[in-house]
PDB file of N, CA and C in Angstrom:
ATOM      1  N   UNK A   1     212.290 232.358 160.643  1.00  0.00           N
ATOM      2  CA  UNK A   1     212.103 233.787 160.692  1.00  0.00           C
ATOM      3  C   UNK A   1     211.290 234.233 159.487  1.00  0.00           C
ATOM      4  N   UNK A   2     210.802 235.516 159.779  1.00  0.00           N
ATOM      5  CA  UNK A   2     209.669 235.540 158.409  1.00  0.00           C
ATOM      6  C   UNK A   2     210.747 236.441 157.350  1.00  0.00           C
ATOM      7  N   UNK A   3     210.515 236.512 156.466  1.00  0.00           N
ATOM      8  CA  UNK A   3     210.942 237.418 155.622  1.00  0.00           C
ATOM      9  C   UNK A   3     210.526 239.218 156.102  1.00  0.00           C
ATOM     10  N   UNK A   4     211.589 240.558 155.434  1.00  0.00           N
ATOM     11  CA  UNK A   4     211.255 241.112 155.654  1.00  0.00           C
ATOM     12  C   UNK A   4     209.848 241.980 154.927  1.00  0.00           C
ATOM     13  N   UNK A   5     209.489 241.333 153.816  1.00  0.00           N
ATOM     14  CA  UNK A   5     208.217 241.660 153.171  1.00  0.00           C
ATOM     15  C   UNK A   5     207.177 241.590 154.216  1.00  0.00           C
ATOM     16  N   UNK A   6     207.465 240.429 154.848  1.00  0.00           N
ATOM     17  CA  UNK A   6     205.943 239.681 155.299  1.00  0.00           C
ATOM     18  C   UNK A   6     206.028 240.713 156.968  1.00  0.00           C
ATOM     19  N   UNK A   7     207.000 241.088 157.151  1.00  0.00           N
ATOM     20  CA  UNK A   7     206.743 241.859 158.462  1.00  0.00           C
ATOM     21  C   UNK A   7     206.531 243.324 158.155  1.00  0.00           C
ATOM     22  N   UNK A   8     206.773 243.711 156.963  1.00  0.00           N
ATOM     23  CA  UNK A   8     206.381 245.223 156.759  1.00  0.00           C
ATOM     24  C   UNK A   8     204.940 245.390 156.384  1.00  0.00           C
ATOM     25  N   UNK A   9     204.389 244.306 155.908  1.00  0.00           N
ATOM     26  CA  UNK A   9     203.106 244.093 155.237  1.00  0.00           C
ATOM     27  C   UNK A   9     202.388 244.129 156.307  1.00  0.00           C
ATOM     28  N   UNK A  10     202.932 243.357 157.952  1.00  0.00           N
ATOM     29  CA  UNK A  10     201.786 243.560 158.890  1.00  0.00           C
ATOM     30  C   UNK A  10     201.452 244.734 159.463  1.00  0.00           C
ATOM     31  N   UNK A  11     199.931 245.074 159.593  1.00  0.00           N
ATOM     32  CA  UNK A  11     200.043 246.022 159.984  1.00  0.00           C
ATOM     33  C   UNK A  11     200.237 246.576 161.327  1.00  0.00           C
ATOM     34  N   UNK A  12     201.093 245.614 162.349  1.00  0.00           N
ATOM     35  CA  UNK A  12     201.703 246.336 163.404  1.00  0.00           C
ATOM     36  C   UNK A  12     202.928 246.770 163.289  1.00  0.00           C
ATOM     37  N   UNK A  13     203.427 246.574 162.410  1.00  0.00           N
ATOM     38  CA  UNK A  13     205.139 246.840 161.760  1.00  0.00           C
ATOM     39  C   UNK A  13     204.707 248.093 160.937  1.00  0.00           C
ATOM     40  N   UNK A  14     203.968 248.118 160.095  1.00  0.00           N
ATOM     41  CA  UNK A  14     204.003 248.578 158.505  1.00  0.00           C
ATOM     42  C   UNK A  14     204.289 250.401 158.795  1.00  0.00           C
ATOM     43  N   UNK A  15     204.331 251.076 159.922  1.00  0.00           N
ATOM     44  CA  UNK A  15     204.667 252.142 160.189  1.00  0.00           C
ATOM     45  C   UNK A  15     206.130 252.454 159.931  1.00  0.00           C
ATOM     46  N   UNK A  16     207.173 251.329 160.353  1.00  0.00           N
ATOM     47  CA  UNK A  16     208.538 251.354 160.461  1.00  0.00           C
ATOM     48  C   UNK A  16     209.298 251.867 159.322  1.00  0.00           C
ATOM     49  N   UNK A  17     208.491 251.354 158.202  1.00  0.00           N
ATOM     50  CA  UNK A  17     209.063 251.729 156.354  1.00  0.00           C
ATOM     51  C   UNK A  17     209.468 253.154 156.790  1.00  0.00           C
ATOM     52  N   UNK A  18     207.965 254.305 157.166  1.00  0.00           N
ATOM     53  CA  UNK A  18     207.583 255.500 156.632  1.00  0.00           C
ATOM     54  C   UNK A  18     208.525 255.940 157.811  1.00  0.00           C
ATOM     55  N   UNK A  19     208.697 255.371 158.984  1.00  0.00           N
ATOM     56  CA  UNK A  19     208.619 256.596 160.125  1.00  0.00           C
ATOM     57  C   UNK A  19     210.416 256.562 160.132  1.00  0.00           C
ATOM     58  N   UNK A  20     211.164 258.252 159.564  1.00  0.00           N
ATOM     59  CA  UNK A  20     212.523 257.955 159.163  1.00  0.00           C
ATOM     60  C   UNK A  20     213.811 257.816 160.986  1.00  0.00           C
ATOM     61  N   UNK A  21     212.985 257.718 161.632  1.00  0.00           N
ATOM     62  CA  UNK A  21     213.624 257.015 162.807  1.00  0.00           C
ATOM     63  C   UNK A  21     214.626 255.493 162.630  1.00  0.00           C
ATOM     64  N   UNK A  22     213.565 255.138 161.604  1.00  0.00           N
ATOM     65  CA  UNK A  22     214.514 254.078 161.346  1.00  0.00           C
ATOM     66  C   UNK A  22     214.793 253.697 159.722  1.00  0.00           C
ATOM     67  N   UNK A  23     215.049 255.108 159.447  1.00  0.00           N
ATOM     68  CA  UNK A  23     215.817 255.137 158.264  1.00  0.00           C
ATOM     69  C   UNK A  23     217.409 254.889 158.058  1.00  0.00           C
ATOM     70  N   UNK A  24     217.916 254.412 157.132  1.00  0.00           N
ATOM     71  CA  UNK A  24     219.147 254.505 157.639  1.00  0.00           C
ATOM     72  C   UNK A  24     219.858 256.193 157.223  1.00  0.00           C
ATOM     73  N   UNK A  25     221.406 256.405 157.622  1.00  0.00           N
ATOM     74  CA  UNK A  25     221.861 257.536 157.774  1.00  0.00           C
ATOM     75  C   UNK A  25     222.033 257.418 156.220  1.00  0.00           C
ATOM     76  N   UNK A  26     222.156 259.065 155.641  1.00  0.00           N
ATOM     77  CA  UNK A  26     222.440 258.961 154.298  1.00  0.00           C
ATOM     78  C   UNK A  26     224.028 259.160 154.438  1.00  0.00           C
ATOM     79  N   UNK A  27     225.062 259.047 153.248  1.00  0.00           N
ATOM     80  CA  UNK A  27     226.301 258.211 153.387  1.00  0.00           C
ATOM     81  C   UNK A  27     226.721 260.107 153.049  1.00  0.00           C
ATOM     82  N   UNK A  28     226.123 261.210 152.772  1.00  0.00           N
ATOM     83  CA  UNK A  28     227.117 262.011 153.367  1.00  0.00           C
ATOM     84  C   UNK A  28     226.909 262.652 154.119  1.00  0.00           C
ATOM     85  N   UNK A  29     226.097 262.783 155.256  1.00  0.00           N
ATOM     86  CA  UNK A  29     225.680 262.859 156.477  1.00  0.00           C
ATOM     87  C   UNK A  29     226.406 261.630 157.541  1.00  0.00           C
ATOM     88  N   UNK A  30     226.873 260.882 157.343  1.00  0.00           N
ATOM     89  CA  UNK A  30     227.260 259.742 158.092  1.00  0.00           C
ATOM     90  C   UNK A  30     228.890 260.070 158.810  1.00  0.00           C
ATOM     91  N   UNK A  31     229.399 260.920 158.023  1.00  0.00           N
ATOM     92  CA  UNK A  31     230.936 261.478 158.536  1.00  0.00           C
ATOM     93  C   UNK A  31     230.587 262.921 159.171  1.00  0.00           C
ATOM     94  N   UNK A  32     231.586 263.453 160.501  1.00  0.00           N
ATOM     95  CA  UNK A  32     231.477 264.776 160.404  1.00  0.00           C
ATOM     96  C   UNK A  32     232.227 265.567 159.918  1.00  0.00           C
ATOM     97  N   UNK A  33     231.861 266.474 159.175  1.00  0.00           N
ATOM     98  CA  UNK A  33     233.116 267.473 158.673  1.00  0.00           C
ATOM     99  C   UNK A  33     233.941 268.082 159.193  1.00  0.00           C
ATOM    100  N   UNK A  34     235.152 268.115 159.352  1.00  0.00           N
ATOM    101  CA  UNK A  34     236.098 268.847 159.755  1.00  0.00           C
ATOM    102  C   UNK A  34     236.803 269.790 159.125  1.00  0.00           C
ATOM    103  N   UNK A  35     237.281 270.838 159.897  1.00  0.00           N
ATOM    104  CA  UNK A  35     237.341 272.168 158.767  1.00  0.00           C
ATOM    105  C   UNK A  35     239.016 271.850 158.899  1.00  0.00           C
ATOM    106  N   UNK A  36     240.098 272.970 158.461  1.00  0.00           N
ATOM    107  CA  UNK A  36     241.196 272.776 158.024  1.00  0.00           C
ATOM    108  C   UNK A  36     242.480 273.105 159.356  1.00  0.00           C
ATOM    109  N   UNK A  37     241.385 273.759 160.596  1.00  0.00           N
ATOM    110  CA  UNK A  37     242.574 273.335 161.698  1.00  0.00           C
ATOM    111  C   UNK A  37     242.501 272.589 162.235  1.00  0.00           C
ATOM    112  N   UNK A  38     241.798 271.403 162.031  1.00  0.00           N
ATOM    113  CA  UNK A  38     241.843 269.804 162.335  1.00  0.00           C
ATOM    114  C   UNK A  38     242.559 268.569 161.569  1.00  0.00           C
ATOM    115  N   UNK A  39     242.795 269.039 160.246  1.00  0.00           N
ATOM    116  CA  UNK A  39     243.441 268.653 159.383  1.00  0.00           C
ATOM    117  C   UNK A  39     244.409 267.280 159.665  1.00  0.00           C
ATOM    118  N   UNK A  40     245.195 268.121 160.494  1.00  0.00           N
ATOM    119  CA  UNK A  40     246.802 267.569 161.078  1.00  0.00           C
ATOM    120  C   UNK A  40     246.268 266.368 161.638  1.00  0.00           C
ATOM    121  N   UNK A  41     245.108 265.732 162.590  1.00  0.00           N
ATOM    122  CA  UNK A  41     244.819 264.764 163.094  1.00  0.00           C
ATOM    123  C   UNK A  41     245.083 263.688 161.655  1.00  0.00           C
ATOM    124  N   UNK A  42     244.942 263.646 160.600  1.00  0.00           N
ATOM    125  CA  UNK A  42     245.115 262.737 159.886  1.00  0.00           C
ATOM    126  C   UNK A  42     246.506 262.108 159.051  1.00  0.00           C
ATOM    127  N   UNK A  43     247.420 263.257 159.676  1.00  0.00           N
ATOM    128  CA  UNK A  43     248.685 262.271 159.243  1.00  0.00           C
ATOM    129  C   UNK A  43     249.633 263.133 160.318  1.00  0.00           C
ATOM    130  N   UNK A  44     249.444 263.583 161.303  1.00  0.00           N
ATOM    131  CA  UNK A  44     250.357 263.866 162.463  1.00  0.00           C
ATOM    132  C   UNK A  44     250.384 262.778 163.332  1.00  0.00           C
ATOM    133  N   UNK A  45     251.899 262.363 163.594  1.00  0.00           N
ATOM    134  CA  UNK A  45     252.229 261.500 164.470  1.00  0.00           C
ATOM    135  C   UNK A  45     252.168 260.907 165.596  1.00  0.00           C
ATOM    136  N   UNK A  46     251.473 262.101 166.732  1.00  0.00           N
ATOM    137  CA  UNK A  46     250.884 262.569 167.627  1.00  0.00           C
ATOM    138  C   UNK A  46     249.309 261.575 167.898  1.00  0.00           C
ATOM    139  N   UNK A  47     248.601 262.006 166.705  1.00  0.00           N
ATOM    140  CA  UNK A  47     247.064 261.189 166.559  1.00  0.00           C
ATOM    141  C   UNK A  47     247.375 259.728 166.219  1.00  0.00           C
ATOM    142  N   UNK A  48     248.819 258.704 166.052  1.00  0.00           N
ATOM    143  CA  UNK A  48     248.770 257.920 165.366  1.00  0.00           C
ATOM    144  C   UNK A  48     249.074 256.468 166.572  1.00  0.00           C
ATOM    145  N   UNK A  49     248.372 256.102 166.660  1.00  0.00           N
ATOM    146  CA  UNK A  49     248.381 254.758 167.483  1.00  0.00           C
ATOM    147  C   UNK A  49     248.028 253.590 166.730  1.00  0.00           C
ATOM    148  N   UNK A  50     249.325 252.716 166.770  1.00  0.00           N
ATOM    149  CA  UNK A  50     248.905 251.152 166.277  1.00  0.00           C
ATOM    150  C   UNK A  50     249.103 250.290 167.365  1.00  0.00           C
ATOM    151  N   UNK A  51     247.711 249.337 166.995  1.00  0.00           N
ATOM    152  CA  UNK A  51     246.707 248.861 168.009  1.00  0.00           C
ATOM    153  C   UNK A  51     247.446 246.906 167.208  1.00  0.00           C
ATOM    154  N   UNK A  52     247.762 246.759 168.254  1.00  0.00           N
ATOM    155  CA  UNK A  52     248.206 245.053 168.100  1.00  0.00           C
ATOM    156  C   UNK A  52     246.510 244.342 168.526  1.00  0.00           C
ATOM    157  N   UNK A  53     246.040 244.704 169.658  1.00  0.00           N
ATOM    158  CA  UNK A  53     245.023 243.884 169.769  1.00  0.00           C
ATOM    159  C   UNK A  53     243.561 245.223 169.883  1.00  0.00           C
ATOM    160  N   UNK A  54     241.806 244.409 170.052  1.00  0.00           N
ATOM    161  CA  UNK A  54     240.885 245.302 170.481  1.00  0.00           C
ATOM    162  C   UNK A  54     240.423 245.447 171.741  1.00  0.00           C
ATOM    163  N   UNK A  55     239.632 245.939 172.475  1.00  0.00           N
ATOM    164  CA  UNK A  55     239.366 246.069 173.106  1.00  0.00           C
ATOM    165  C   UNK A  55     238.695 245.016 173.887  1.00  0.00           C
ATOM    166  N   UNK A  56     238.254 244.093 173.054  1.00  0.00           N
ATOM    167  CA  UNK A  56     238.131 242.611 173.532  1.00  0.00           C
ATOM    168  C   UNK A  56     239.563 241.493 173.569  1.00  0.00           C
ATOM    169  N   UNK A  57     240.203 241.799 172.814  1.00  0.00           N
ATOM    170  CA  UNK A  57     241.900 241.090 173.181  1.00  0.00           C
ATOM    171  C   UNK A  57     242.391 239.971 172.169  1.00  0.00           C
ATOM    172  N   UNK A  58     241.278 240.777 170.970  1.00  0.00           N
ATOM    173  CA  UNK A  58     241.330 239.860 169.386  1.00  0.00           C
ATOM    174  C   UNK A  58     242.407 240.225 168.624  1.00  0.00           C
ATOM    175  N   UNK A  59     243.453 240.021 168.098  1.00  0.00           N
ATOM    176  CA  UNK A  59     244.425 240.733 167.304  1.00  0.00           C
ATOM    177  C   UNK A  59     244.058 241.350 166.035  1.00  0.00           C
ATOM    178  N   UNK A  60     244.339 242.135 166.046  1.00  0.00           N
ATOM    179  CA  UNK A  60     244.421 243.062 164.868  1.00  0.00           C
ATOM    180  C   UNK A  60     245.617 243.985 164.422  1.00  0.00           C
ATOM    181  N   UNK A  61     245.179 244.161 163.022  1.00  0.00           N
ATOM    182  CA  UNK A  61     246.189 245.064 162.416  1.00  0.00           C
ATOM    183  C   UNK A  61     245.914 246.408 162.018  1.00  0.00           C
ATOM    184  N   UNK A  62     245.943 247.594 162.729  1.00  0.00           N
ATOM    185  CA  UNK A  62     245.138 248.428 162.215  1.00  0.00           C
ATOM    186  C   UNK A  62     245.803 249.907 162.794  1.00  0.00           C
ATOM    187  N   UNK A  63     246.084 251.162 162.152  1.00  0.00           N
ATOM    188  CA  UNK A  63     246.070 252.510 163.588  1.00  0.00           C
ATOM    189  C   UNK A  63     245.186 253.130 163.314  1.00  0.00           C
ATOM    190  N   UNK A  64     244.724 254.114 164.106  1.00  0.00           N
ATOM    191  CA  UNK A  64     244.162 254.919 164.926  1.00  0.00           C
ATOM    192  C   UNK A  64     243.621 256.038 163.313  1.00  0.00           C
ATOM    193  N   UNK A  65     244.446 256.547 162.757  1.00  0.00           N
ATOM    194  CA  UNK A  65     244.076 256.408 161.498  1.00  0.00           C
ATOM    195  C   UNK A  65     243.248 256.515 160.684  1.00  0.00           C
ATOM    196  N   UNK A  66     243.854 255.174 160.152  1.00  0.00           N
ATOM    197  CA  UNK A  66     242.226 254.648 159.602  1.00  0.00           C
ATOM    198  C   UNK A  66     240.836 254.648 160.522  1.00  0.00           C
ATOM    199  N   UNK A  67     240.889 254.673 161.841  1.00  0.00           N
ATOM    200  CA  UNK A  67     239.612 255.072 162.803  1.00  0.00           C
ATOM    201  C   UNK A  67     238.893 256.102 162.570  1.00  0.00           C
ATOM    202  N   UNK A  68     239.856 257.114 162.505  1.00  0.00           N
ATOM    203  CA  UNK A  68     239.779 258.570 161.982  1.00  0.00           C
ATOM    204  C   UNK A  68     238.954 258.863 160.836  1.00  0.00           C
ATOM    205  N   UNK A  69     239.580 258.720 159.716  1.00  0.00           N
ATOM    206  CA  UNK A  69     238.941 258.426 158.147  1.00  0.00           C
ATOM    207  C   UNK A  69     237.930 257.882 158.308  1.00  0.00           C
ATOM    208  N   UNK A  70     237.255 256.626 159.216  1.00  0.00           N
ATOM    209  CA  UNK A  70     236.218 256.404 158.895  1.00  0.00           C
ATOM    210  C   UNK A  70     235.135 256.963 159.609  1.00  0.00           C
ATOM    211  N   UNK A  71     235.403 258.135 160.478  1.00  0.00           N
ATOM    212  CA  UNK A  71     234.621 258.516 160.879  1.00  0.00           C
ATOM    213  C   UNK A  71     234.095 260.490 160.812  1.00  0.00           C
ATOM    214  N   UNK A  72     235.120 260.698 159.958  1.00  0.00           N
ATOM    215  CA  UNK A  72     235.580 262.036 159.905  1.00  0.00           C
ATOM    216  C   UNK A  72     236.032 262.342 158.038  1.00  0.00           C
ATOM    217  N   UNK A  73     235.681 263.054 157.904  1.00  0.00           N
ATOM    218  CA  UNK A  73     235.998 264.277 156.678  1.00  0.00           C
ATOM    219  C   UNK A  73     236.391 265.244 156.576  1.00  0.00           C
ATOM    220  N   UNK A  74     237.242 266.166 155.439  1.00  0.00           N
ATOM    221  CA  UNK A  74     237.325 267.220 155.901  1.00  0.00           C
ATOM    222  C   UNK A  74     236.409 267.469 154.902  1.00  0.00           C
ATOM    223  N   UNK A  75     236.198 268.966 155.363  1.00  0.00           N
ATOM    224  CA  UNK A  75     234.686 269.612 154.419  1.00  0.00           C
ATOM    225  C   UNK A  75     235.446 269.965 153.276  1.00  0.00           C
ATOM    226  N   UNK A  76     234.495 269.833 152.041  1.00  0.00           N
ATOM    227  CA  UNK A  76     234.822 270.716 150.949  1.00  0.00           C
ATOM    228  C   UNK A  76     235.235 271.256 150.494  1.00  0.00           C
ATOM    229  N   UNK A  77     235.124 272.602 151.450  1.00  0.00           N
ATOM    230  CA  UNK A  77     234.825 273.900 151.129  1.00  0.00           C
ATOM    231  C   UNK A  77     236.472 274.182 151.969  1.00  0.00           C
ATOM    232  N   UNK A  78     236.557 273.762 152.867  1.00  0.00           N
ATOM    233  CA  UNK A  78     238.052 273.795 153.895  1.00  0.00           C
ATOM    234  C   UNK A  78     238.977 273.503 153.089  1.00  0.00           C
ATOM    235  N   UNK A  79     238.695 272.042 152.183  1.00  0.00           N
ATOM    236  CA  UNK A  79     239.552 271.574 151.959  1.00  0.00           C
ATOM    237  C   UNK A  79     240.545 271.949 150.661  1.00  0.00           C
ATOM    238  N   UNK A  80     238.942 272.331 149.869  1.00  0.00           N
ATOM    239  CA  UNK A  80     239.667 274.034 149.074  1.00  0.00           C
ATOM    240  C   UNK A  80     240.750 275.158 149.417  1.00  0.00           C
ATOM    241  N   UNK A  81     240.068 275.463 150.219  1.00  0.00           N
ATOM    242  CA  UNK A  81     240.384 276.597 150.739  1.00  0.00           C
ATOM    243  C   UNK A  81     242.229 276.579 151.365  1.00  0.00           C
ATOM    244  N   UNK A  82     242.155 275.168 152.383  1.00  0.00           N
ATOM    245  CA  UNK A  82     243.307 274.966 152.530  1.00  0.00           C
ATOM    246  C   UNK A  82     244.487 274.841 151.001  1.00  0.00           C
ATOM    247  N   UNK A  83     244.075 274.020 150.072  1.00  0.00           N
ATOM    248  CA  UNK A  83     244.758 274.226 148.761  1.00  0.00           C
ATOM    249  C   UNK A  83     245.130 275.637 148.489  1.00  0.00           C
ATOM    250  N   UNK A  84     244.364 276.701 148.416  1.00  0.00           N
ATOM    251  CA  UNK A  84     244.291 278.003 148.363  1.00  0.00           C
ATOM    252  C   UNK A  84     245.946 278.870 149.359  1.00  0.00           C
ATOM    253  N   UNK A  85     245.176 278.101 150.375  1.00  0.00           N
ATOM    254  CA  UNK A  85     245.958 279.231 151.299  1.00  0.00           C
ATOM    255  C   UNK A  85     247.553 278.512 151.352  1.00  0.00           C
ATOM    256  N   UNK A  86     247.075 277.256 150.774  1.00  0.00           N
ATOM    257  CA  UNK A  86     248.608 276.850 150.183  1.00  0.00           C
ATOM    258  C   UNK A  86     249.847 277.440 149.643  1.00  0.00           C
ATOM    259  N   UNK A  87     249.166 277.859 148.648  1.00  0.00           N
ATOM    260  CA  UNK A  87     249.566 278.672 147.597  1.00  0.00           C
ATOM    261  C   UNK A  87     249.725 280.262 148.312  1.00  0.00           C
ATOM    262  N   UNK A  88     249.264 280.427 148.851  1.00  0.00           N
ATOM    263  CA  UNK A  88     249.118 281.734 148.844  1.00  0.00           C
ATOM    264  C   UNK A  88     250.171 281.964 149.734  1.00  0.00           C
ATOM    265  N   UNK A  89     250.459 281.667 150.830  1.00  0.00           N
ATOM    266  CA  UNK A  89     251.385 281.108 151.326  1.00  0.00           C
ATOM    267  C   UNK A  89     252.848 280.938 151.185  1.00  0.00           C
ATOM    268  N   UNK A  90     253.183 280.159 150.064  1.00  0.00           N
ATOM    269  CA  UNK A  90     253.581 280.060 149.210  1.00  0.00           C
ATOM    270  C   UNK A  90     254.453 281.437 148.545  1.00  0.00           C
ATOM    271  N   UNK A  91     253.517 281.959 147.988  1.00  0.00           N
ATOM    272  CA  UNK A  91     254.057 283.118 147.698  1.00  0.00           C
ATOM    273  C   UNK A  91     254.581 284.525 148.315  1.00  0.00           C
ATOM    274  N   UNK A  92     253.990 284.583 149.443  1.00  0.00           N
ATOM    275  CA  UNK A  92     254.164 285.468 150.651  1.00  0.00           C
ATOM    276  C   UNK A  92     255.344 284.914 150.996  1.00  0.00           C
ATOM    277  N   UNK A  93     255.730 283.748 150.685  1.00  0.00           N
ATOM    278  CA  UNK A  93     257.321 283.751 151.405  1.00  0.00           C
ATOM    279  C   UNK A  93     258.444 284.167 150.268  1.00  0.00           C
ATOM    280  N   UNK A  94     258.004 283.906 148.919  1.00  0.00           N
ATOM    281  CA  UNK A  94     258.420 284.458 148.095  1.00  0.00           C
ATOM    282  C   UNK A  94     258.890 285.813 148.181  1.00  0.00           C
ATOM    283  N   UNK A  95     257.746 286.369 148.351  1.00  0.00           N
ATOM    284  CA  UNK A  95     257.676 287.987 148.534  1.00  0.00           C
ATOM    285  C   UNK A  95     258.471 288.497 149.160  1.00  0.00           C
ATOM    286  N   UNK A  96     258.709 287.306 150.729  1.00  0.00           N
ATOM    287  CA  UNK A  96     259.237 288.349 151.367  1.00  0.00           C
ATOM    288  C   UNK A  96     260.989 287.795 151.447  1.00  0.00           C
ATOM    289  N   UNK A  97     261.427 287.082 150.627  1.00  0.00           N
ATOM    290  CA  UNK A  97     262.685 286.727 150.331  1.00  0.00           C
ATOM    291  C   UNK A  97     263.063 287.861 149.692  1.00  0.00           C
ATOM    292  N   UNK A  98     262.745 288.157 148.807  1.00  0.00           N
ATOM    293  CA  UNK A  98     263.246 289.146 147.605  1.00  0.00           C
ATOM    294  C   UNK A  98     263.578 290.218 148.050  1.00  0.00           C
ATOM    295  N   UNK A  99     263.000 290.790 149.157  1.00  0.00           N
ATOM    296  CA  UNK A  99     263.149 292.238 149.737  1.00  0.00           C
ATOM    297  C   UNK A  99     264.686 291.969 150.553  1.00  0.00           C
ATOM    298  N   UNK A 100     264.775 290.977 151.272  1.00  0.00           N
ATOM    299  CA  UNK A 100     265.742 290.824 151.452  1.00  0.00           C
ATOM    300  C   UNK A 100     267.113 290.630 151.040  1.00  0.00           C
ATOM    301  N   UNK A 101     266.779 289.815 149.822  1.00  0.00           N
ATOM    302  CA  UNK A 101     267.933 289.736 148.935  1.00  0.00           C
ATOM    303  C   UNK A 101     268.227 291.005 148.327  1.00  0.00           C
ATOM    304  N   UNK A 102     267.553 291.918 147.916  1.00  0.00           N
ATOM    305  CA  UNK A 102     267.514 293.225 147.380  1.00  0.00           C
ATOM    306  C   UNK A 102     268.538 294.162 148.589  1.00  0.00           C
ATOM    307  N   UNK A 103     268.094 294.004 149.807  1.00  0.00           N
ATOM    308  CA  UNK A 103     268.685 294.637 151.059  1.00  0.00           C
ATOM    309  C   UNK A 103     270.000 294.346 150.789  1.00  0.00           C
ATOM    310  N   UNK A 104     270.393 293.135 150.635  1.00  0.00           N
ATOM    311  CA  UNK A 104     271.809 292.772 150.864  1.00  0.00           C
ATOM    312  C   UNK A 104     272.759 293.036 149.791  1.00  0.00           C
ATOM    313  N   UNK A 105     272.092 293.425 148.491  1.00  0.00           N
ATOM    314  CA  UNK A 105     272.889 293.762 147.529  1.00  0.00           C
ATOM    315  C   UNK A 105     273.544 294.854 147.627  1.00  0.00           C
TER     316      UNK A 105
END
């Protein structure tokens, strides 16, 4: 087989370098983002299948999962945000304990 120098150098190949068709994917473009009501697919019980063998009937050790993760992200900006509304959350239940306890006194 030739090396890949010697086939980019010819010039019936030498287009392939430039033309980004066959570029590869850049690595954060390569996952899709998922925003924060998708979330749950990554540790709800529901999404979680462990797979004894593949689809060819090779054994493996693996769930559904890790499938997930490698094909999926959550965004950024969600994933902030979910932290956020954590909290916020959070405190709104706070809030609304107190009124109650106040009632009952």
């Amino acid at each position: 087989m030739a090396s890949q120098k010697e086939i980019l150098s010819d010039g019936r190949f030498s287009r392939v370098a430039r033309d980004p068709r066959f570029w590869e994917m850049p690595e954060k473009d390569r996952k899709i983002k998922i925003d924060k009501r998708f979330r749950a697919m990554f540790h709800d019980k529901k999404f979680k299948l462990k797979c004894t063998v593949d689809k060819r009937g090779r054994p493996v050790n693996y769930t559904s999962v890790e499938n997930l993760r490698k094909f999926y992200a959550l965004s950024e900006s969600d994933s902030e945000l979910s932290e956020d509304d954590s909290e916020v959350r959070a405190e709104k239940k706070k809030k609304k304990a107190k009124p109650k306890e106040e009632a009952g006194s």
